[in-house]
Protein backbone atom coordinates (compact mmCIF):
# COMPACT_ATOMS: atom_id res chain seq x y z
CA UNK A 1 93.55 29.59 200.08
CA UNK A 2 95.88 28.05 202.90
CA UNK A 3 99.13 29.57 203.15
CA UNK A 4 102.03 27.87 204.12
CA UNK A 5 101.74 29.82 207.62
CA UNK A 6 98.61 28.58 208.17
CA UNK A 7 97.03 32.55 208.05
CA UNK A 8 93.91 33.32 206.33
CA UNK A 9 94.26 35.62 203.11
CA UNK A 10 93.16 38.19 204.87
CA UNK A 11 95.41 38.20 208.22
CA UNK A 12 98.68 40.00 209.04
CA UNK A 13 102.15 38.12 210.50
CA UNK A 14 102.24 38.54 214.05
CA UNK A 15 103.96 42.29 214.52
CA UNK A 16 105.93 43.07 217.42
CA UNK A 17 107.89 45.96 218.18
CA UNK A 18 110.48 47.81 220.29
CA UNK A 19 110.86 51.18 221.32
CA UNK A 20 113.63 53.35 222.66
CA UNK A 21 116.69 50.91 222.12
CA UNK A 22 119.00 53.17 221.00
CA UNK A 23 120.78 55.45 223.22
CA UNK A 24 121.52 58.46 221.46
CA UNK A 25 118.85 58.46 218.93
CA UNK A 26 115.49 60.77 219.41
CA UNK A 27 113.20 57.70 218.23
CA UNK A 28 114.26 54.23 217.27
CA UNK A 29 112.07 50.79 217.06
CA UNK A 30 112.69 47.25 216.02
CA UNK A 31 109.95 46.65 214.33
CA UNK A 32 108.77 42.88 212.94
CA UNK A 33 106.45 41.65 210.40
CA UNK A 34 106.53 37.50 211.04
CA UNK A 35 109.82 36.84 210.24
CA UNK A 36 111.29 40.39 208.50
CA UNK A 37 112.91 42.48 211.26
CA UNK A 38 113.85 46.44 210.25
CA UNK A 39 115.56 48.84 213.13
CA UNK A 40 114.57 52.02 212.63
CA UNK A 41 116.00 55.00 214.22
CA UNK A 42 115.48 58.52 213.98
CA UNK A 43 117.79 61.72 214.29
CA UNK A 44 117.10 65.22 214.72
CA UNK A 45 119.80 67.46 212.64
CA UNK A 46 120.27 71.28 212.80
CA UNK A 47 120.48 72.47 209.33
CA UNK A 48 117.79 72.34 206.19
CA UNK A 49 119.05 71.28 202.48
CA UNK A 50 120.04 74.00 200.49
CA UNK A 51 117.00 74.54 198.68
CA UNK A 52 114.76 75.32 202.20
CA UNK A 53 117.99 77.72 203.98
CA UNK A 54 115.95 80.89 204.94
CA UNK A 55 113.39 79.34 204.65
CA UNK A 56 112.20 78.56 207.79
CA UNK A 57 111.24 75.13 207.38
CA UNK A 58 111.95 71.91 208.32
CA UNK A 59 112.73 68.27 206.65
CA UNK A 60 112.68 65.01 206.52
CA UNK A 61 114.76 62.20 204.94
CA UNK A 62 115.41 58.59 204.56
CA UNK A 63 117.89 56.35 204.21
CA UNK A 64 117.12 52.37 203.84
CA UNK A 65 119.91 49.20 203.73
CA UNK A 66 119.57 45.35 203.56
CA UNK A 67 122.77 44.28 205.82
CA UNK A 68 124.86 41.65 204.46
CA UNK A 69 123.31 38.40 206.46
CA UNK A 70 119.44 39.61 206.10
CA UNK A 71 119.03 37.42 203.38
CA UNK A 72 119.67 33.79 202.72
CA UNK A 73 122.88 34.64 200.40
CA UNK A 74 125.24 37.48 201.90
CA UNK A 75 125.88 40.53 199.70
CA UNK A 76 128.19 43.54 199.91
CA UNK A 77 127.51 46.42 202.04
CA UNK A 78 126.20 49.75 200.08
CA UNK A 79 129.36 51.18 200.82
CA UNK A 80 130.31 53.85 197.75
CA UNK A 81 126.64 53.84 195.98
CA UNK A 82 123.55 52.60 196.88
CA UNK A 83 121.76 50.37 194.89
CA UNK A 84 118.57 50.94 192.34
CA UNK A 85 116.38 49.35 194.77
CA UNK A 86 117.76 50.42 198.16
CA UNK A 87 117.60 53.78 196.61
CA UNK A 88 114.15 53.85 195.42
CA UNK A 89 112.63 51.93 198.65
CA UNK A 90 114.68 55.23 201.00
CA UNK A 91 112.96 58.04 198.69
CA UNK A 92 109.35 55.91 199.40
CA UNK A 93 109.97 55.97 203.10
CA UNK A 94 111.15 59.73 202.95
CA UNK A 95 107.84 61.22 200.96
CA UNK A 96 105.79 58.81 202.85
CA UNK A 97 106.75 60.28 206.45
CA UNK A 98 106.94 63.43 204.50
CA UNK A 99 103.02 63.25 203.96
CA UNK A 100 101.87 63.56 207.66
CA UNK A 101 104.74 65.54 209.37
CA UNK A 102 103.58 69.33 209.38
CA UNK A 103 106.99 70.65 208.24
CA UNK A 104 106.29 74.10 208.87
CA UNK A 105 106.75 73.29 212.61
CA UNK A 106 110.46 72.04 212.28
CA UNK A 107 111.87 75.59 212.00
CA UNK A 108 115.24 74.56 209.68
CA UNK A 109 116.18 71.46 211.53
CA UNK A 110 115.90 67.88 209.30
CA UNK A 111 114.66 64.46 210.73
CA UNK A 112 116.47 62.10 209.62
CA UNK A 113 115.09 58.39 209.61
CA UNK A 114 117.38 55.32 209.02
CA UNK A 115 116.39 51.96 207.90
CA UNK A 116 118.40 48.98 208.61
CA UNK A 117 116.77 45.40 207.48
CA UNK A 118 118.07 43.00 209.86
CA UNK A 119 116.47 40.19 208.13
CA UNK A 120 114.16 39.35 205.09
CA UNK A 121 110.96 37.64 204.54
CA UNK A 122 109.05 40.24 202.28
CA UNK A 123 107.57 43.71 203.21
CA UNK A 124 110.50 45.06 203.83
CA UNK A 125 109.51 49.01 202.88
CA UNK A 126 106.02 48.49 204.07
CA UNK A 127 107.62 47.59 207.95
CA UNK A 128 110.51 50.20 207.27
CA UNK A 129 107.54 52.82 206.64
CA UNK A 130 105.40 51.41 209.77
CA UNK A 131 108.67 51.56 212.25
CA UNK A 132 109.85 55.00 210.86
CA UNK A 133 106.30 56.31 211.89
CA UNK A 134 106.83 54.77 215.19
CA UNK A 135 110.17 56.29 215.46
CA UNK A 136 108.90 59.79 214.14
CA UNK A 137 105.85 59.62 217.27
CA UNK A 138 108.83 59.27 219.60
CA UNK A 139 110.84 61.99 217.83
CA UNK A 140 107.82 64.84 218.12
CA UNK A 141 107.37 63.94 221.80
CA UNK A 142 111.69 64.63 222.33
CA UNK A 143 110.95 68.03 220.13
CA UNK A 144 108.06 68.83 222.18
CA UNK A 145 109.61 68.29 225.52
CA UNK A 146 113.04 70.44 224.40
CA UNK A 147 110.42 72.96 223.43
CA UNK A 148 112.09 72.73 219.85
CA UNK A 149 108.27 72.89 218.51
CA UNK A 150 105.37 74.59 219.80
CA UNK A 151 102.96 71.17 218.65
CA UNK A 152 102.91 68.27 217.46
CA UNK A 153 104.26 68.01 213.96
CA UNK A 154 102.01 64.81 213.49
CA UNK A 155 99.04 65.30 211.11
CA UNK A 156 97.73 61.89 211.20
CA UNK A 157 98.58 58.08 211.68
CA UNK A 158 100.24 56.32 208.22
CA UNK A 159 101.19 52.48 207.82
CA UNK A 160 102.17 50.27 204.85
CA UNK A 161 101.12 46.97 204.15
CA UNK A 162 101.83 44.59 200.48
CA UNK A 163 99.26 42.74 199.00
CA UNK A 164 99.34 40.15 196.14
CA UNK A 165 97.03 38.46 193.56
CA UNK A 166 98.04 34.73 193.41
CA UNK A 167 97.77 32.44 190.23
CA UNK A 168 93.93 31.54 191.51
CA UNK A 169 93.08 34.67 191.84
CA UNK A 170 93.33 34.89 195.48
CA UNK A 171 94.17 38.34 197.18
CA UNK A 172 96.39 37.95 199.87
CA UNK A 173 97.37 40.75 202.64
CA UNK A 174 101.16 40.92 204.09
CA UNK A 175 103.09 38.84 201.97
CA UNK A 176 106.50 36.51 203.06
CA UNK A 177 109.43 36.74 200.11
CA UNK A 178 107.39 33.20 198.70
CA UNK A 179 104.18 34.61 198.15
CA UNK A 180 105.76 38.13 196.69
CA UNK A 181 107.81 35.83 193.89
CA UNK A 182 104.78 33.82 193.28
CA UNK A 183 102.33 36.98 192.94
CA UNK A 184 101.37 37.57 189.49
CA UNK A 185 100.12 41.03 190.81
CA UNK A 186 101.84 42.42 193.90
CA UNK A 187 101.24 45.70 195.72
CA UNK A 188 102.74 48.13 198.27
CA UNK A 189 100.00 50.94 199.69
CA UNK A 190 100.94 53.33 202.13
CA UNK A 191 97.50 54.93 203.78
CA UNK A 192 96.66 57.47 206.81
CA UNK A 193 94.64 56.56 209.49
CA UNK A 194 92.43 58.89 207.60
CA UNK A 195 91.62 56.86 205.08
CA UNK A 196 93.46 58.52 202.84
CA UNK A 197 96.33 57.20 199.69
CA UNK A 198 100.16 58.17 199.72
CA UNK A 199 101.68 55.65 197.81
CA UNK A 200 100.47 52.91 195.68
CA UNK A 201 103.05 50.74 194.11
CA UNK A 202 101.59 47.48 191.91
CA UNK A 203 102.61 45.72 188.91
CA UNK A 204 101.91 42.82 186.94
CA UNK A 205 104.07 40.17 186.29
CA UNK A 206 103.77 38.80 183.07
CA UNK A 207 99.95 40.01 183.24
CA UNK A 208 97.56 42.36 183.12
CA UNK A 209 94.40 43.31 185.19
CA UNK A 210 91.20 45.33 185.03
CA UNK A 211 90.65 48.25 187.42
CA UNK A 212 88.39 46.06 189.17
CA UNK A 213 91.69 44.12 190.62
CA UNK A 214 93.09 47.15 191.53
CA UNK A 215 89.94 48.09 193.26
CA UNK A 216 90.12 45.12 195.61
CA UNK A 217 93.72 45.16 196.41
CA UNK A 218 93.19 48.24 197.53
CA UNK A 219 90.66 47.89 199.97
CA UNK A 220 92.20 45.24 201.23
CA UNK A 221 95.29 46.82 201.84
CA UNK A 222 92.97 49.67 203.53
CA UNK A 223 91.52 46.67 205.93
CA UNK A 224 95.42 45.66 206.68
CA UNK A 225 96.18 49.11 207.50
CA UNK A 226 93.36 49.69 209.59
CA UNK A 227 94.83 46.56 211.71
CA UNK A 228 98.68 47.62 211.40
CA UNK A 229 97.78 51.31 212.88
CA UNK A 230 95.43 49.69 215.57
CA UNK A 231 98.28 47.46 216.42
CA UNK A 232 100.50 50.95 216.16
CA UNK A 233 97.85 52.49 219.05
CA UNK A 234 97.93 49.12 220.57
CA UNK A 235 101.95 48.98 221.36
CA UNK A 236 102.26 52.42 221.77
């Protein structure tokens, strides 16, 4: 199938990211999937949630927005509440990081990561997730060099990529806002460098599929994030 990019189902937007451009943040990245563009930045907090005082361990948290002008039709801040889905996308991000950040090593201090989409063309989470990573590589090597930790608290590399079944039964890796609305099965996987599954998020949409489907997005949402964390190794 041809996409209206001209990329091959199988090939990632062009990703480009930068580093350190925030001043008073521990980690911070623009990161961009073709034409989506997420800043994230990450803070380093004194002070645990009340469930982990005395604990002696660390944590880490998320917090995700879509600002007013990222999409084509300008909506309210998240002022008072968030909403459903700004909520549910921040917890994602959180237990995603969460998954390969030894939190034993963060004695009662709490990273916090925050997620601002600056514009968006689909994949927002999965390039949240990606630059929050980036962000949290930057944050263990400020920890490490204020002797806050005695190691890294890094357990292993993690990226996101979506995926989608089209209407001919094409599967197609990173997809633009178009190709997510026209998806009659779209996924979100979050892997380790490892090989190995945090998060998979798929649905049909007015349809079901065999395991078989499932199979194949999957591994070809593993091939994507094989590419995204080379690219990670790549710009870092």
């Amino acid at each position: 199938m041809r996409r209206a990019d001209g990329r091959a189902p199988d090939e990632l937007r062009p990703i480009s990211l930068q580093r350190g451009i925030i001043q008073h943040a521990q980690g911070s990245a623009l990161i961009s999937f073709g034409n989506t563009k997420v800043l994230c930045v990450a803070m380093v907090e004194e002070g645990v949630p009340p469930f982990l005082k005395g604990t002696g361990k660390g944590w880490l948290t998320a917090e995700y927005a879509m600002l007013p002008y990222s999409a084509p039709n300008r909506f309210p801040r998240e002022i008072e509440q968030k909403r459903g889905r700004s909520y549910e996308i921040q917890r994602l991000i959180g237990r995603s990081l969460r998954a390969v950040v030894d939190l034993n090593r963060i004695p009662e201090k709490t990273i916090w990561l925050d997620c601002d989409v600056l514009q968006a063309d689909g994949g927002t989470r999965c390039a949240a997730i990606t630059g929050s990573f980036i962000c949290l590589l930057d944050t263990d090597n400020w920890l490490q060099r204020k002797k806050l930790v005695e190691d890294t608290i890094i357990k292993d590399f993690l990226a996101a990529v979506s995926i989608g079944l089209t209407n001919e039964d094409d599967i197609l890796l990173d997809l633009t806002f178009y190709e997510d609305s026209q998806a009659k099965v779209d996924m979100n996987l979050v892997m380790t460098a490892g090989g190995k599954l945090v998060e998979v998020q798929v649905s049909g949409e007015e349809y079901s599929f065999p395991k078989e489907v499932l199979d194949k997005l999957i591994d070809a949402g593993q091939k994507g994030i094989e590419l995204v964390i080379q690219e990670e190794k790549r710009l870092l």
